[in-house]
Protein backbone atom coordinates (compact mmCIF):
# COMPACT_ATOMS: atom_id res chain seq x y z
CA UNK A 1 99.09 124.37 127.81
CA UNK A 2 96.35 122.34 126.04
CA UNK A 3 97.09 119.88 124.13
CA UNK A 4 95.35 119.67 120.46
CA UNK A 5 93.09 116.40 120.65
CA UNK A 6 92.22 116.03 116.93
CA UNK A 7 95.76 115.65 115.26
CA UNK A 8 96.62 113.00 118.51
CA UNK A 9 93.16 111.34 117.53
CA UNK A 10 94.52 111.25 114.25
CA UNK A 11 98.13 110.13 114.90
CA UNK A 12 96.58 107.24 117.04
CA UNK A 13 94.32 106.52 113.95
CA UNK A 14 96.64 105.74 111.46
CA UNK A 15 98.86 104.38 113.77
CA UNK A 16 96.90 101.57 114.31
CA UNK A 17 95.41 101.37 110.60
CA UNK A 18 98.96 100.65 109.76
CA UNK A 19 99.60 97.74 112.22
CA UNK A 20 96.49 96.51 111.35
CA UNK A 21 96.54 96.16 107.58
CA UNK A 22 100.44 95.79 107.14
CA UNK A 23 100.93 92.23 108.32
CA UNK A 24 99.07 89.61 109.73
CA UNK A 25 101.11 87.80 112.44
CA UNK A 26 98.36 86.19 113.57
CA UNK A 27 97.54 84.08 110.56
CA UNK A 28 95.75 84.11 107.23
CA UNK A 29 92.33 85.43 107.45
CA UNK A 30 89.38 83.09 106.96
CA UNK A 31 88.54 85.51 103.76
CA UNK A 32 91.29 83.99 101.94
CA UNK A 33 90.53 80.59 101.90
CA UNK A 34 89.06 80.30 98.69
CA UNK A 35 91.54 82.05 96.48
CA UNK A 36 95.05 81.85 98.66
CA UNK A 37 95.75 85.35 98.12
CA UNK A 38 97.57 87.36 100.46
CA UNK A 39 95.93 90.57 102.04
CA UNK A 40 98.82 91.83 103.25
CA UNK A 41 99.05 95.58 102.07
CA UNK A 42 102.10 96.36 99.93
CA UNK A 43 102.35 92.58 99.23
CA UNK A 44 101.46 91.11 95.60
CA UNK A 45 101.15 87.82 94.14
CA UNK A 46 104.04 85.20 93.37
CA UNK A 47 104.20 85.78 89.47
CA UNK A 48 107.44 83.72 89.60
CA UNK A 49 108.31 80.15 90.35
CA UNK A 50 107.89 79.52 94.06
CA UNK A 51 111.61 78.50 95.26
CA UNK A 52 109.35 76.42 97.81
CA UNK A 53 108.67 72.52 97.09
CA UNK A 54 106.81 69.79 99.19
CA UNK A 55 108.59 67.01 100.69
CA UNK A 56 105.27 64.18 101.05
CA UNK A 57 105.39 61.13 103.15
CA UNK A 58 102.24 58.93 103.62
CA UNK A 59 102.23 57.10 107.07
CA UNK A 60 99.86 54.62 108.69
CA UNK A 61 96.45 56.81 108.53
CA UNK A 62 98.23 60.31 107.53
CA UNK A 63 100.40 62.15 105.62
CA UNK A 64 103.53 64.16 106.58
CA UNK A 65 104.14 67.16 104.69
CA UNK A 66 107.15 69.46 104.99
CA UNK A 67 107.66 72.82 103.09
CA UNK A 68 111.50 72.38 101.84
CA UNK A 69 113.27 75.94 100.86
CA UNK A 70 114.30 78.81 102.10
CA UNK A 71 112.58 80.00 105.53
CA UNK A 72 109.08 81.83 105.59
CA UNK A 73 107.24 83.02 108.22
CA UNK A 74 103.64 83.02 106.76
CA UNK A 75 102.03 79.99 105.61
CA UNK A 76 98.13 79.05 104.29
CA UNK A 77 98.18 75.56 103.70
CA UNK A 78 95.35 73.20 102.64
CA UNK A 79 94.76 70.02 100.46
CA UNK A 80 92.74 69.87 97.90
CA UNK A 81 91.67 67.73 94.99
CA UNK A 82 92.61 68.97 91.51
CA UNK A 83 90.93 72.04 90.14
CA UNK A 84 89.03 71.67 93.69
CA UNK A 85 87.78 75.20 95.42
CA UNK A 86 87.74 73.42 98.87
CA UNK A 87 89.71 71.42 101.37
CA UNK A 88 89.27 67.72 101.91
CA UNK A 89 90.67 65.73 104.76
CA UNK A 90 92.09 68.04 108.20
CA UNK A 91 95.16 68.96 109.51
CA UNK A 92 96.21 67.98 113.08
CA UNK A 93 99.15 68.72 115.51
CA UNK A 94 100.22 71.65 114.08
CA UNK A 95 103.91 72.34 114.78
CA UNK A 96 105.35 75.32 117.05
CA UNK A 97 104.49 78.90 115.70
CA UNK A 98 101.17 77.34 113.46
CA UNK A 99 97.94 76.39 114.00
CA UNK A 100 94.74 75.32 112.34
CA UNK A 101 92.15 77.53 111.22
CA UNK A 102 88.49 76.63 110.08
CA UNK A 103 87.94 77.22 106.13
CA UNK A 104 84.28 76.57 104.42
CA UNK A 105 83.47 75.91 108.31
CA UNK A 106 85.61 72.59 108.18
CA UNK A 107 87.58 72.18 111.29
CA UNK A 108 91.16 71.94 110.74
CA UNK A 109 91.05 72.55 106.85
CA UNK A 110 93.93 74.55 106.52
CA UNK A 111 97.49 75.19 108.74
CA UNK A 112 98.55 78.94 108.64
CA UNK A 113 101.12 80.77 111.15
CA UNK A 114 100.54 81.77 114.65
CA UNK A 115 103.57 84.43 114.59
CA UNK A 116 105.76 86.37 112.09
CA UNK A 117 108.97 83.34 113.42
CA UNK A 118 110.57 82.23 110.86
CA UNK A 119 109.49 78.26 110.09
CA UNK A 120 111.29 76.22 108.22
CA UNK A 121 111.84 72.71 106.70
CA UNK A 122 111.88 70.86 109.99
CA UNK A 123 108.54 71.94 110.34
CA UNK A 124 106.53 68.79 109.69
CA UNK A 125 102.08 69.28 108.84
CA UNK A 126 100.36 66.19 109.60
CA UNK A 127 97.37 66.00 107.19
CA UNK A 128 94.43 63.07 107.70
CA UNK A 129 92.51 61.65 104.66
CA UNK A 130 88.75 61.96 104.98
CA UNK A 131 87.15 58.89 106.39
CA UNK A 132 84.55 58.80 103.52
CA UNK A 133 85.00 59.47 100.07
CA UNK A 134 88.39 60.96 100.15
CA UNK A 135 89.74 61.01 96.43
CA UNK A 136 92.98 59.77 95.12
CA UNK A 137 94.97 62.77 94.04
CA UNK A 138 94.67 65.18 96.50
CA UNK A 139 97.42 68.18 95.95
CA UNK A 140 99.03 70.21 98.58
CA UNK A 141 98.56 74.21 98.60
């Protein structure tokens, strides 16, 4: 009996359309690093108050930052200065189940997840200050 090759061609198709577009385990895209949007499909915008909140500790040479709340397993985080469309400073030692990613070509700019585990506040991003002309107020995103 012969099996029909177009509807398997097409099964396999959207199959892997909808892995591909539903989540992204891997990490934020690159493509969002300028507006912080998710690209997730079937996911919108926070329109409410995040019940996330940044616990900040500067140290000799860096800052600590942990993400107090609930558990998440997606992050995109970056520092900026206010009203500021790019990073300043780099990230380094990202914790278990992160890693750094390269926006505006900047090494280490941002932290996002490596996996779809959950994180949570015991997860500790260690951000370093630009050597040169880092500003003042620098806020965490």
């Amino acid at each position: 009996m012969e099996v029909p090759q177009l509807p398997l061609a097409l099964l396999g198709l959207i199959a892997l359309c909808w892995s591909a577009g539903s989540s992204l385990p891997n990490g934020a895209p690159l493509g969002v690093c300028g507006s912080l949007m998710p690209r997730h499909r079937g996911v919108s915008p926070q329109n409410t108050a995040s019940p996330h909140s940044f616990y900040i500790k500067s140290t000799s040479g860096s800052v600590q930052v942990k993400i107090m709340g609930p558990t998440y397993k997606g992050v995109l985080l970056q520092a900026r200065t206010p009203n500021g469309t790019t990073t300043v400073g780099t990230w380094t030692n990202p914790p278990e189940n992160t890693k750094t990613i390269s926006c505006f070509n900047i090494q280490g700019s941002a932290i996002t997840h490596s996996n779809t585990v959950d994180k949570n506040n015991h997860s500790t991003y260690t951000w370093i200050p630009s050597s040169e002309n880092c500003p003042m107020d620098v806020r965490f995103l």
